[in-house]
Protein backbone atom coordinates (compact mmCIF):
# COMPACT_ATOMS: atom_id res chain seq x y z
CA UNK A 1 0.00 0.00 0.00
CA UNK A 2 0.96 3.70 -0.41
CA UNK A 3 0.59 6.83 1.37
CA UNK A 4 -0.92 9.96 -0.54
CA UNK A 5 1.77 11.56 -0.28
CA UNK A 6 4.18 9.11 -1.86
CA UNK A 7 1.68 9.31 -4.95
CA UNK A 8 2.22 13.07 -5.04
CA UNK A 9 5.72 12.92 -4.77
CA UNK A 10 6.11 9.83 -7.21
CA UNK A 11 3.75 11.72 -9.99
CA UNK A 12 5.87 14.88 -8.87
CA UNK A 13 5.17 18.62 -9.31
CA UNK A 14 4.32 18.36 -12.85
CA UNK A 15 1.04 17.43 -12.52
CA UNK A 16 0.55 16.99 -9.13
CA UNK A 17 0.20 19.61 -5.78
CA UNK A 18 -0.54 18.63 -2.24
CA UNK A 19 -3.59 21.33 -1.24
CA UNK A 20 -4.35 19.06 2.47
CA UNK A 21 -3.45 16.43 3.53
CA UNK A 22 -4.75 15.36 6.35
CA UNK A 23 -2.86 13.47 9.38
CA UNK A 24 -4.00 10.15 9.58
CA UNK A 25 -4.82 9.41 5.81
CA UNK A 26 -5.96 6.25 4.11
CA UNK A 27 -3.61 4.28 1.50
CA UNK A 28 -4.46 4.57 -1.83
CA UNK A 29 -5.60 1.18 -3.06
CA UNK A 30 -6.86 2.68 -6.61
CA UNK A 31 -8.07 5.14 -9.23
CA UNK A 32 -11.64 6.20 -10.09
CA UNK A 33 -13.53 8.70 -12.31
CA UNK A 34 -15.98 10.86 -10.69
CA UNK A 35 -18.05 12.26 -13.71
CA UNK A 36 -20.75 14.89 -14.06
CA UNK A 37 -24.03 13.38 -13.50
CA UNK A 38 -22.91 10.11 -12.20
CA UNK A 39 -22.47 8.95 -8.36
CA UNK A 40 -19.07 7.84 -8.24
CA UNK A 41 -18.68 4.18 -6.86
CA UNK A 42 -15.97 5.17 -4.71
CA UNK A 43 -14.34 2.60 -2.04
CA UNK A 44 -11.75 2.61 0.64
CA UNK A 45 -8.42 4.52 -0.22
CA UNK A 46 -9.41 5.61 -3.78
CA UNK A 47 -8.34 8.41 -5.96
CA UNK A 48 -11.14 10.41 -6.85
CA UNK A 49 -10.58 12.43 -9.61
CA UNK A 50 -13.27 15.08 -10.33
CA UNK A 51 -14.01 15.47 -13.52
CA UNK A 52 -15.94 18.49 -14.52
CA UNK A 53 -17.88 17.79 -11.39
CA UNK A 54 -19.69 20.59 -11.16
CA UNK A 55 -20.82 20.24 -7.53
CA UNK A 56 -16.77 19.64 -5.70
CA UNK A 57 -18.23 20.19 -2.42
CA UNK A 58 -20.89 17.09 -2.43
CA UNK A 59 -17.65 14.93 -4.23
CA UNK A 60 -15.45 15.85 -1.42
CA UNK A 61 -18.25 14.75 1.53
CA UNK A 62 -19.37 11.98 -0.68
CA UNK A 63 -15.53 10.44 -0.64
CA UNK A 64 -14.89 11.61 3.04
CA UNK A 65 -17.92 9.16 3.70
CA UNK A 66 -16.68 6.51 1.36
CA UNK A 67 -12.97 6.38 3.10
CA UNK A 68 -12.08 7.39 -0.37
CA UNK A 69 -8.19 8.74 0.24
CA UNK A 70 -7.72 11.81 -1.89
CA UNK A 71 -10.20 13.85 -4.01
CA UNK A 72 -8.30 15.30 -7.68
CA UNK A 73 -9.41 18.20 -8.46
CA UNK A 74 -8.39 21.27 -11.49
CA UNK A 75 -8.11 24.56 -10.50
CA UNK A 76 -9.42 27.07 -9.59
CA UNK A 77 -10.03 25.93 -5.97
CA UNK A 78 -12.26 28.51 -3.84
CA UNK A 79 -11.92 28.47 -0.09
CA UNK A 80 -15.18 27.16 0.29
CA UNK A 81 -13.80 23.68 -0.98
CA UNK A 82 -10.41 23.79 0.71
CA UNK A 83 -12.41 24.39 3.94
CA UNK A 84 -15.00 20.98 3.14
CA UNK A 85 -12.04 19.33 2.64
CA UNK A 86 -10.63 20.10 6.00
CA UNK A 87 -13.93 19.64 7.03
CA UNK A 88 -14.48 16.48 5.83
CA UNK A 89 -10.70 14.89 7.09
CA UNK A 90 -9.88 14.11 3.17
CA UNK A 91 -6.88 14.88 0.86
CA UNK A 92 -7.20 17.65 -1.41
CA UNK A 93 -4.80 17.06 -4.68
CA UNK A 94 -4.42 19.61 -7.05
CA UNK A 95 -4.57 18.58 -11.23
CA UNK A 96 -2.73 21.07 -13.20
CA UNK A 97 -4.85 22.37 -15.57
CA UNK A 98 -3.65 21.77 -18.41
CA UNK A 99 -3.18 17.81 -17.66
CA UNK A 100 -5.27 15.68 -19.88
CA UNK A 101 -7.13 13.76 -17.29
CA UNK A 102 -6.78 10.14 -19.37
CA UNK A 103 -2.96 10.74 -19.16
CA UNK A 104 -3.23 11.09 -15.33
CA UNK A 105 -5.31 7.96 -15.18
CA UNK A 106 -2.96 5.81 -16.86
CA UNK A 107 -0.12 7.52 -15.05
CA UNK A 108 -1.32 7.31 -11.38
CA UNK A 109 -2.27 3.25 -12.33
CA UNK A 110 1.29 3.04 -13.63
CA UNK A 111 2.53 4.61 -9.73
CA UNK A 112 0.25 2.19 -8.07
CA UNK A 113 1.85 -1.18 -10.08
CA UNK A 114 5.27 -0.01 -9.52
CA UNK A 115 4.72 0.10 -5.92
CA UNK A 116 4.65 -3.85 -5.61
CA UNK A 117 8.05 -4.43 -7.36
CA UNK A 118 10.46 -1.24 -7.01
CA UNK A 119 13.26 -3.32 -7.82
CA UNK A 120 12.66 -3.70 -11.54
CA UNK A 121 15.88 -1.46 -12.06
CA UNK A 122 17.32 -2.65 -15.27
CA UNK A 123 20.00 0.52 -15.76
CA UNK A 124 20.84 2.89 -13.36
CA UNK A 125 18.76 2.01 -10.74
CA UNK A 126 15.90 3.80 -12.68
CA UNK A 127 12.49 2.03 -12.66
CA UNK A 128 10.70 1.64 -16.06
CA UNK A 129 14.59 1.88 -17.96
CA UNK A 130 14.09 -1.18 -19.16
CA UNK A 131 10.09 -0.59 -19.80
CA UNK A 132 11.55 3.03 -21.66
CA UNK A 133 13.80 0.48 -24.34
CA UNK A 134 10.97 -1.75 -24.96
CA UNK A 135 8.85 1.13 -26.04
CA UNK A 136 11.97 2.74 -28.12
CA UNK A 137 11.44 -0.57 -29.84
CA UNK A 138 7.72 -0.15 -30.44
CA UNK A 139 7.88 3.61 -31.70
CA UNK A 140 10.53 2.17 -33.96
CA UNK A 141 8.35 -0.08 -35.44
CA UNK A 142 5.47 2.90 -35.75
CA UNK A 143 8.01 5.22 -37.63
CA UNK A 144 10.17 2.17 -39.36
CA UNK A 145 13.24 3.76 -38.29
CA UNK A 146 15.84 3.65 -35.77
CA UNK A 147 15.05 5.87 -32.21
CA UNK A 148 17.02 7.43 -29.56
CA UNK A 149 14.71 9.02 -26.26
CA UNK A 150 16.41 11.70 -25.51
CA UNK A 151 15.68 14.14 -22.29
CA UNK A 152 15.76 18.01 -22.59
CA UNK A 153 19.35 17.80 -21.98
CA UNK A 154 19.96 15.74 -25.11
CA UNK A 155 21.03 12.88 -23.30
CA UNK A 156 19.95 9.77 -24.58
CA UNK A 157 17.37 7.68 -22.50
CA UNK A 158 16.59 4.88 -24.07
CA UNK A 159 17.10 3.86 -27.87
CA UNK A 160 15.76 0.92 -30.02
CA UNK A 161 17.53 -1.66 -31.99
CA UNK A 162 18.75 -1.06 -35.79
CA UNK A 163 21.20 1.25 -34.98
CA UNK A 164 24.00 0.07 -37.24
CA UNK A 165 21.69 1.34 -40.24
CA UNK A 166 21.77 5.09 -39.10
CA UNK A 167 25.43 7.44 -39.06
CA UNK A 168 28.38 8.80 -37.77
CA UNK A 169 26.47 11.15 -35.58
CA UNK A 170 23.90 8.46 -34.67
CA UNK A 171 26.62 6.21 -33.07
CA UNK A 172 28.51 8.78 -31.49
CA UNK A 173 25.22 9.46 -29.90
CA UNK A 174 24.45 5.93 -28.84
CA UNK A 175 28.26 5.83 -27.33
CA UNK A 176 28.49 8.84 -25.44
CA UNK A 177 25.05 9.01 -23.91
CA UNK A 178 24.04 12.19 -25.05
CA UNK A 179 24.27 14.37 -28.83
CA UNK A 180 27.79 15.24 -29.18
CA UNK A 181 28.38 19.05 -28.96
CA UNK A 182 29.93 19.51 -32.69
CA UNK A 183 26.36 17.70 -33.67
CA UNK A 184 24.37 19.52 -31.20
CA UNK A 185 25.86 22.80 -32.55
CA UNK A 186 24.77 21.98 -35.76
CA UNK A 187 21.12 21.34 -35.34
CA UNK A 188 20.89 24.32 -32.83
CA UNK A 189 22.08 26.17 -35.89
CA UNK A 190 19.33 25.10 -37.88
CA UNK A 191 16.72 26.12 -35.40
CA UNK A 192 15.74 22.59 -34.64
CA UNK A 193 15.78 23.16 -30.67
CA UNK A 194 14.07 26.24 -31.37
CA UNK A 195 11.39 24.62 -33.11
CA UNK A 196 11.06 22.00 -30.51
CA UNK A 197 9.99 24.72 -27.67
CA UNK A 198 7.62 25.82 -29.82
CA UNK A 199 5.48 22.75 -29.59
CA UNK A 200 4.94 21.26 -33.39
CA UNK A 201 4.08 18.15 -33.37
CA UNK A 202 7.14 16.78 -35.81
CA UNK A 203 10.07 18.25 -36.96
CA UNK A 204 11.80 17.22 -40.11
CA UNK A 205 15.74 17.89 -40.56
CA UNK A 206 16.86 17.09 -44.18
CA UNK A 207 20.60 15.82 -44.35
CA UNK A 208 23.69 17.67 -44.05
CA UNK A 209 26.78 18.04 -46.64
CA UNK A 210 28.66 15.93 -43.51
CA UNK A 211 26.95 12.78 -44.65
CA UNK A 212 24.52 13.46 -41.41
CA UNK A 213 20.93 11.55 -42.20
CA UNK A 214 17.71 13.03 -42.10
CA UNK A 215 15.91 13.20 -39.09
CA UNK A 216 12.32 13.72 -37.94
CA UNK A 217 11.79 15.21 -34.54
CA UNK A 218 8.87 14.50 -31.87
CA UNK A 219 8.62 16.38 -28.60
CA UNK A 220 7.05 14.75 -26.18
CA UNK A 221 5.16 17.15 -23.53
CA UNK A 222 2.89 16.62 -21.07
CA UNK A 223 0.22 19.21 -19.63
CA UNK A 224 2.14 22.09 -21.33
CA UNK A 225 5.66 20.72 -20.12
CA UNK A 226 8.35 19.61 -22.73
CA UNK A 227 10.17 16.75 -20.62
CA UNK A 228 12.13 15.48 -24.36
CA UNK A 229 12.10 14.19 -27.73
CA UNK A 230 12.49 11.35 -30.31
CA UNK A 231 14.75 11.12 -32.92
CA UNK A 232 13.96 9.16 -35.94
CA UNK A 233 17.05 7.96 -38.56
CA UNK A 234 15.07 8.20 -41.61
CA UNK A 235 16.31 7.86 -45.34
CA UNK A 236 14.21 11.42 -46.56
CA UNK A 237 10.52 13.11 -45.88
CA UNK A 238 8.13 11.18 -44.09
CA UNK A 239 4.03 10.89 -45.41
CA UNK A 240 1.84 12.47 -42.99
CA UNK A 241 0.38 9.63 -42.13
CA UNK A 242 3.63 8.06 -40.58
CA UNK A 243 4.79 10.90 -39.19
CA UNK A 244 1.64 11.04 -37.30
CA UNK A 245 1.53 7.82 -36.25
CA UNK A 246 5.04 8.51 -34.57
CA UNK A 247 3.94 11.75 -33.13
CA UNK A 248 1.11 10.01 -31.55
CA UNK A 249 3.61 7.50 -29.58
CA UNK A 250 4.44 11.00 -27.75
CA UNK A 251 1.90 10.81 -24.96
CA UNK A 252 2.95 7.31 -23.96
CA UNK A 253 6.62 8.11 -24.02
CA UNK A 254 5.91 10.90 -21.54
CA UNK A 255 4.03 8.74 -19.09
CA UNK A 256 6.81 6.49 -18.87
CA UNK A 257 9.48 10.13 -18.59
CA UNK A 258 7.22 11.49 -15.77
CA UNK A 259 7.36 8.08 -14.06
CA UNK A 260 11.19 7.75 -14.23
CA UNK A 261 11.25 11.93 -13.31
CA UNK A 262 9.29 11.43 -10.46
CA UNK A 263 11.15 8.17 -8.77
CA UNK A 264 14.40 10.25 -9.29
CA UNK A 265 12.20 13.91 -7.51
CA UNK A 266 11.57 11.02 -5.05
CA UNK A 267 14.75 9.64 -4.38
CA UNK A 268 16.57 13.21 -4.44
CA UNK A 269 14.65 14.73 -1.92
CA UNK A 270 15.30 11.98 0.45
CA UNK A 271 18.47 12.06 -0.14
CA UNK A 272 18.54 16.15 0.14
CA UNK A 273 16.63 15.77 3.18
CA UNK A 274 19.46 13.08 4.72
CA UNK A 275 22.25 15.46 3.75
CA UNK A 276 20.67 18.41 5.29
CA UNK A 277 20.54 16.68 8.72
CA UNK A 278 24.18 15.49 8.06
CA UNK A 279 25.62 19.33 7.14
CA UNK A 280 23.75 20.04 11.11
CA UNK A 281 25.72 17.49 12.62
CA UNK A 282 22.21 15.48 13.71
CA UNK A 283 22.92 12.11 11.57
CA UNK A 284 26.03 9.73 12.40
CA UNK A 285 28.88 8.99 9.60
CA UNK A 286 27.46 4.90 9.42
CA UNK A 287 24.07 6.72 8.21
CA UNK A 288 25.62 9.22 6.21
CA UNK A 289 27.71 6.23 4.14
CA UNK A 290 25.06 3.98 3.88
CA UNK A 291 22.33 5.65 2.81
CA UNK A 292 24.33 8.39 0.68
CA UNK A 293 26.55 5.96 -1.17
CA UNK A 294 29.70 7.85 0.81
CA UNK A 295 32.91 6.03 1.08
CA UNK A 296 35.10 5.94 4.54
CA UNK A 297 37.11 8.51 3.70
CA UNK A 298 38.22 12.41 3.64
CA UNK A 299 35.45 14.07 2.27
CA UNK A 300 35.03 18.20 1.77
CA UNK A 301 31.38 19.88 2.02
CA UNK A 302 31.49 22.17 -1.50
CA UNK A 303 28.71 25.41 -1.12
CA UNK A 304 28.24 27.05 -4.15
CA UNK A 305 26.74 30.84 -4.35
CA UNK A 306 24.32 30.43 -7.22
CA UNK A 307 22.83 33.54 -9.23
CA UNK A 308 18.93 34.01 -8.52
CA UNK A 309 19.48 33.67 -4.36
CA UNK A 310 15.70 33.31 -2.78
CA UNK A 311 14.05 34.49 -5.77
CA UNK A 312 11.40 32.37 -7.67
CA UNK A 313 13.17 30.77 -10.66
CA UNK A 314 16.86 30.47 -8.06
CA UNK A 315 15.74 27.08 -7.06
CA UNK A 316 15.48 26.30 -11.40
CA UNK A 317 19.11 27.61 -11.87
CA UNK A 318 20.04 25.80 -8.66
CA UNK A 319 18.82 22.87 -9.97
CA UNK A 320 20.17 23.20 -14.00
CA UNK A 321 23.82 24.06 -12.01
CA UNK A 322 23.46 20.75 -10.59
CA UNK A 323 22.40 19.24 -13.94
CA UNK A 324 26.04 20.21 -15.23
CA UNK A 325 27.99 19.72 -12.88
CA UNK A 326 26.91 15.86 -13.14
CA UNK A 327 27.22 16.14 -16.78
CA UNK A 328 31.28 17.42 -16.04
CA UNK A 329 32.36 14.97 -13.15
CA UNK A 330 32.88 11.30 -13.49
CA UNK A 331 30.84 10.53 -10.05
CA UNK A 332 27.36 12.31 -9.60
CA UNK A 333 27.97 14.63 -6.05
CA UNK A 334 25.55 14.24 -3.19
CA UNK A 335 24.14 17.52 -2.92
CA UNK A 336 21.23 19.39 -1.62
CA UNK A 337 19.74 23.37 -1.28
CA UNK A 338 19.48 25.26 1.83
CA UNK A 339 18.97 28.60 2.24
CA UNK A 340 19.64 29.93 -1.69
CA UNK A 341 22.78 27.98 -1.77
CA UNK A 342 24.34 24.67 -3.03
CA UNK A 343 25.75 22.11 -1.06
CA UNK A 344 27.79 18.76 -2.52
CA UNK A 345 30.07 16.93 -0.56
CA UNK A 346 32.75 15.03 -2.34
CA UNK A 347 35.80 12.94 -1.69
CA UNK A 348 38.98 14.82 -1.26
CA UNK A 349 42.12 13.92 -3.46
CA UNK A 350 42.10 13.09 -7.27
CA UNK A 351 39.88 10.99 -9.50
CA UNK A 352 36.31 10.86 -10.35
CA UNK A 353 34.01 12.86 -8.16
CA UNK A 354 36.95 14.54 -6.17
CA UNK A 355 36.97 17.93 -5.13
CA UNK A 356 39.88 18.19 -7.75
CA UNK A 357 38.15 17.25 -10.52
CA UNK A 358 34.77 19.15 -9.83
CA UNK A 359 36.98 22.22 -9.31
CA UNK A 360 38.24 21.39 -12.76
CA UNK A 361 35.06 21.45 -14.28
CA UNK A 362 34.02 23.95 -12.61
CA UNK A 363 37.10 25.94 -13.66
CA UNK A 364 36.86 25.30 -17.45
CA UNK A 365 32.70 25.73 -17.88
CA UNK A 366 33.74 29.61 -17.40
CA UNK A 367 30.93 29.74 -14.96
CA UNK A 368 30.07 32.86 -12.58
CA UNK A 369 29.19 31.08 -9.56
CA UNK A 370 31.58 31.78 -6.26
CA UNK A 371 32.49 28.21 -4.96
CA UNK A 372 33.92 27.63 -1.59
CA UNK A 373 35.30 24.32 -0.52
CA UNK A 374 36.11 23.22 3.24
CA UNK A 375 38.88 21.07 4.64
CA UNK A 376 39.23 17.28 3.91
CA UNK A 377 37.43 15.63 7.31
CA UNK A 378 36.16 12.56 8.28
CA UNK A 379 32.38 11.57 7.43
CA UNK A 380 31.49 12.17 11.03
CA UNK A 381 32.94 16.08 10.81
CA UNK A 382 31.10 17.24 7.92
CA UNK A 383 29.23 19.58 9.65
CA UNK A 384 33.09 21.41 10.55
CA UNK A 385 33.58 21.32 6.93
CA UNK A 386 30.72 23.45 6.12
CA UNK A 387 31.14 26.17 8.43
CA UNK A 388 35.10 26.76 7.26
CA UNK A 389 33.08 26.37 3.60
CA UNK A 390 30.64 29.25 4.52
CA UNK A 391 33.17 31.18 6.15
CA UNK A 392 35.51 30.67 2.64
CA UNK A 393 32.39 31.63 0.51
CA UNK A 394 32.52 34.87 2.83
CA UNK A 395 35.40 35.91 2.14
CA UNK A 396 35.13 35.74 -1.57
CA UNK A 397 32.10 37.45 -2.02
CA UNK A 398 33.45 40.60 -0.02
CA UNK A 399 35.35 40.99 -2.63
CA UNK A 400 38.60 40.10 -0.85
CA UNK A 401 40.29 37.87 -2.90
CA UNK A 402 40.79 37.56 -6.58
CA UNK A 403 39.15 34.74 -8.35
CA UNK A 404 35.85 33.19 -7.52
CA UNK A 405 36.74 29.30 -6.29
CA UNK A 406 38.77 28.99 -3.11
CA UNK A 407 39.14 26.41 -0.52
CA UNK A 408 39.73 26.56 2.98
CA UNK A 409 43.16 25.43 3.61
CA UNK A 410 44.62 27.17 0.46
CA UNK A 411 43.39 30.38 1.72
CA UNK A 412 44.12 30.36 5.19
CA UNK A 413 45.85 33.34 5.03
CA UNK A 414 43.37 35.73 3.83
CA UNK A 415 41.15 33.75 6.84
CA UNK A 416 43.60 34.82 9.20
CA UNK A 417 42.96 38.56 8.07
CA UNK A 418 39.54 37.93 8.22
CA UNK A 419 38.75 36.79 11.13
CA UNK A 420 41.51 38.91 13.29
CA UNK A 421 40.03 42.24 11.68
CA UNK A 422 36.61 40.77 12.69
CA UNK A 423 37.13 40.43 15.94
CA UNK A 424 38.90 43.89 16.44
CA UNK A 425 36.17 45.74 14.82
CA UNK A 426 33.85 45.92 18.13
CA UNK A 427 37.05 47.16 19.84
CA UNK A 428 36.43 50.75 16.92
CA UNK A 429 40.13 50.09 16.94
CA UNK A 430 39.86 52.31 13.62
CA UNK A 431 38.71 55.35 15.15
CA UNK A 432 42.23 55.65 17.49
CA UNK A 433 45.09 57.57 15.89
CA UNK A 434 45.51 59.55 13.33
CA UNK A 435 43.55 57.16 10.91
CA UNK A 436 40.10 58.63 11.03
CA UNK A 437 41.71 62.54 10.44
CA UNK A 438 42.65 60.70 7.16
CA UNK A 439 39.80 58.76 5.95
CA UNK A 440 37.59 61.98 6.75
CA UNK A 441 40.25 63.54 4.25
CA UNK A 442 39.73 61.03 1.23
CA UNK A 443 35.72 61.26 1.82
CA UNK A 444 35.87 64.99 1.84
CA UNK A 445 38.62 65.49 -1.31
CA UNK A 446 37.98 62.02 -3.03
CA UNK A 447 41.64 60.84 -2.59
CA UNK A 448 43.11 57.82 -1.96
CA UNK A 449 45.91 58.68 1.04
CA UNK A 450 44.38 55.37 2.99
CA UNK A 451 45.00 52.86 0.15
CA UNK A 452 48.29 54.17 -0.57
CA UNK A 453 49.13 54.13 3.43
CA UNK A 454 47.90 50.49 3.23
CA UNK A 455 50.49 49.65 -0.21
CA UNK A 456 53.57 51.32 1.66
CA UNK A 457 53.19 49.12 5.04
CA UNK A 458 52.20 46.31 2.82
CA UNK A 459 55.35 46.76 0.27
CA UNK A 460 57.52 48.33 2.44
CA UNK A 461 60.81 49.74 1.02
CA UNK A 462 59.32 48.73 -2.11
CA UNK A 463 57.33 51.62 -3.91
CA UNK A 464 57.24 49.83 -7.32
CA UNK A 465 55.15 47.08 -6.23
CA UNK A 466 53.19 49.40 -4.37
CA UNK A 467 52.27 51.81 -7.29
CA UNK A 468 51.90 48.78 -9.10
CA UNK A 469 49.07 47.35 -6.74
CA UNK A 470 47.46 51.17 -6.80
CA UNK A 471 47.99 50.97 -10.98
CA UNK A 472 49.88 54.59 -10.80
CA UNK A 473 53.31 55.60 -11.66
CA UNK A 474 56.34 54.96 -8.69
CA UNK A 475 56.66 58.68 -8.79
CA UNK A 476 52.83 59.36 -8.02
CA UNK A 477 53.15 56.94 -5.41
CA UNK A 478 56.49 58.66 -4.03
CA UNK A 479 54.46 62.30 -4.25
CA UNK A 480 51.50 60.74 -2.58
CA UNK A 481 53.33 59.77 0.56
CA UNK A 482 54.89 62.82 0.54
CA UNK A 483 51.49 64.75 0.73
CA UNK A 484 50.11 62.15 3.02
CA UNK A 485 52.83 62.73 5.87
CA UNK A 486 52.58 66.47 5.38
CA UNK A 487 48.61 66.24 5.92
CA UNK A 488 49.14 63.44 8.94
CA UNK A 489 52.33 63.26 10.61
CA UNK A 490 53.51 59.71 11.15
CA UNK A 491 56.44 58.35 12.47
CA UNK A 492 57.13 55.56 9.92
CA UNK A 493 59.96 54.52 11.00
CA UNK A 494 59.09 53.28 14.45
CA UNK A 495 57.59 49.83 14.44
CA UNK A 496 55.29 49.71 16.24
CA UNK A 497 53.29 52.78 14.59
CA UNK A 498 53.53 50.58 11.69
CA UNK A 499 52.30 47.55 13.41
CA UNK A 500 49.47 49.68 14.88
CA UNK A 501 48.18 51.23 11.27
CA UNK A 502 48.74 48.50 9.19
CA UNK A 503 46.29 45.98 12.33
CA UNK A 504 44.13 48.90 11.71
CA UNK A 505 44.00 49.02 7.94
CA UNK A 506 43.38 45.07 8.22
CA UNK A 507 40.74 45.74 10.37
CA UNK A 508 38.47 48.23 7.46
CA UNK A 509 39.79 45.87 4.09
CA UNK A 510 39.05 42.66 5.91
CA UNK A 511 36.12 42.89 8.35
């Protein structure tokens, strides 16, 4: 038997959206139709799915009394019925609108069969993989032509037999998992992603000078969503009546991508929220290795300061930054959100799905993201690792350092700065001395006496490299110092005045 809420989370967000649940709720033991004019013969733990019921209310009591476990329902939803739900002690499940209602019978039926036998894994651990190359098979024999089920990554799913009669680019394909990107280029040249968002039904690509077949196109959406394609081998243009017949193979392929999307929703937010309890320290290291496929070893907690932060679509880009760095590592990172950032822990050293080589990855992609690493710990300090991450990621988005990856024990140095200058500013160790007569100065004349003050003690006895860090000529450095002493009288050549300014320049660059 299954809980409501595993059905929600198994269909996923696509179609699906948890309105009330209540706390003790039925298991779902089956789907049935609740159409207008018709009393629905509804029994203990059924789906109820209202369709066009006119009268939601009178559904909602009617299951309630039935032990029915969840009433289905598109929006809108007035208050009214979220309150008779309540009411009543039933779910409430939210259809998205535009769901066909047939697809999310045959999809919900599909959930309840795979329940009995989850371990029908034949690749990946993904249920249905196998299921997905039977039916590349099948649409194969529809279009009479060799098929690759590709996701909206272009990575290749599932693909029938008869690929030795297709080409070059086909095989390559088939090999690496996924288009290749001198092949991908190509077609995204030709518009043929471009026409794929836009929702036609087929797409027809006639063959390139590079000996590249034709190729005819199918998205396959469901309620508004585009969740892939298939790609046909053919010889030249297709009659309607074929290519129909392969674009209506669409909505069964996406029953079967929803299915395999929502067991892998399923199994990642498990896994998120394991690794969330983990990063507080609340979950032991035999837990953490078991259940997150860790190994006993060094590991380093990885946060990553993705663009969008809280706002709506952040959790999208969160989520598509996750996407490739799995695509650019040899060993997919455990990883999870919290708080507008992203967390992956990984082993420490070299080899696939080290620290080493997702910094690599990271490194060549040209991305934007700041990423902070922590030190190399043991499973059971990974919550020690974080903080020295967060405190890393701190330091780099202040601005302080060049660059915009940066680990812990490489930059230990700027930490020292940073955390010394921290804890002098509650002593206003800045506003002793002559230091303050200066700043006021640069704020009043917009001049720039502080940051040279800060070069000299930092170069000292070396005004080249300090003009150099201010990017001015050694002899409008030299005339600067000269003009700073005659505004402020320091005596530079006592240490410990030098000692003094240059704690209390730390103190306003690095707190």
């Amino acid at each position: 038997m299954v809980s409501v809420q595993s059905v929600v989370d198994r269909v996923g967000p696509t179609l699906l959206h948890a309105v009330w649940l209540p706390e003790q709720c039925p298991a779902v033991s089956d789907v049935v139709i609740a159409e207008p004019g018709a009393t629905a013969q509804v029994a203990a733990g059924d789906l109820v799915l209202g369709v066009a019921t006119p009268d939601s209310i009178a559904l909602i009591r009617h299951s309630a009394g039935r032990g029915a476990a969840a009433v289905l329902l598109k929006p809108p939803l007035a208050a009214n019925v979220r309150r008779a739900a309540k009411g009543a002690g039933i779910a409430l499940i939210e259809v998205r609108a535009a769901a066909a209602w047939a697809q999310l019978v045959w999809l919900l039926r599909t959930v309840l069969d795979a329940v009995a036998d989850e371990t029908d894994a034949l690749e990946d651990g993904d249920p249905g993989s196998g299921d997905l190359f039977r039916l590349a098979d099948a649409v194969a024999s529809v279009v009479d032509a060799p098929v690759t089920i590709e996701d909206t990554n272009s990575r290749v799913l599932a693909y029938s037999a008869r690929q030795d009669l297709t080409d070059p680019a086909r095989v390559s394909t088939i090999m690496g998992r996924r288009i290749p990107d001198d092949v991908l280029a190509r077609f995204r040249s030709r518009g043929v992603f471009r026409e794929l968002s836009r929702g036609r039904p087929t797409i027809f690509v006639s063959a390139q000078r590079d000996g590249t077949l034709p190729r005819l196109i199918v998205p396959i959406r469901m309620g508004g969503e585009l969740l892939g394609s298939m790609w046909a081998v053919v010889t030249g243009p297709v009659s309607d009546e074929r290519a129909a017949a392969f674009a209506d193979t669409a909505p069964v392929v996406a029953l079967h991508l929803l299915r395999r999307r929502a067991h892998a929703d399923s199994r990642r937010r498990a896994s998120a929220e394991l690794l969330r309890a983990v990063l507080d320290g609340k979950v032991g290291p035999r837990k953490a290795i078991a259940e997150l496929d860790l190994t006993d070893e060094p590991h380093r907690v990885v946060v990553i300061d993705t663009p969008g932060g809280d706002a709506p679509d952040g959790e999208g880009l969160r989520l598509a930054l996750l996407e490739r760095i799995s695509q650019g590592i040899g060993r997919r990172p455990v990883a999870t959100e919290l708080g507008g950032l992203l967390y992956a822990v990984v082993p420490d050293g070299d080899g696939a799905g080290t620290w080493s080589e997702l910094r690599a990855a990271l490194t060549e992609r040209g991305d934007t993201q700041r990423i902070a690493a922590g030190s190399p710990v043991d499973i059971a300090e990974l919550a020690r690792s974080r903080t020295e991450a967060e405190e890393t990621l701190g330091v780099l988005r202040a601005g302080l350092l060049p660059g915009r990856i940066g680990s812990f024990d490489d930059l230990w140095t700027a930490l020292v700065l940073h955390r010394s200058a921290t804890a002098s500013g509650s002593a206003r160790v800045t506003e002793l001395g002559p230091l303050e007569r200066l700043r006021g100065y640069d704020r009043a004349n917009h001049t720039q006496y502080v940051d040279t003050l800060y070069e000299w003690l930092r170069f000292p006895g070396d005004p080249r490299a300090a003009a150099e860090a201010l990017r001015i000529h050694p002899n409008t450095f030299r005339y600067r110092m000269r003009r700073l002493l005659e505004l402020v009288p320091l005596e530079l050549d006592d240490p410990g005045v030098r000692l003094a300014l240059i704690s209390q320049l730390i103190v306003l660059r690095w707190s």
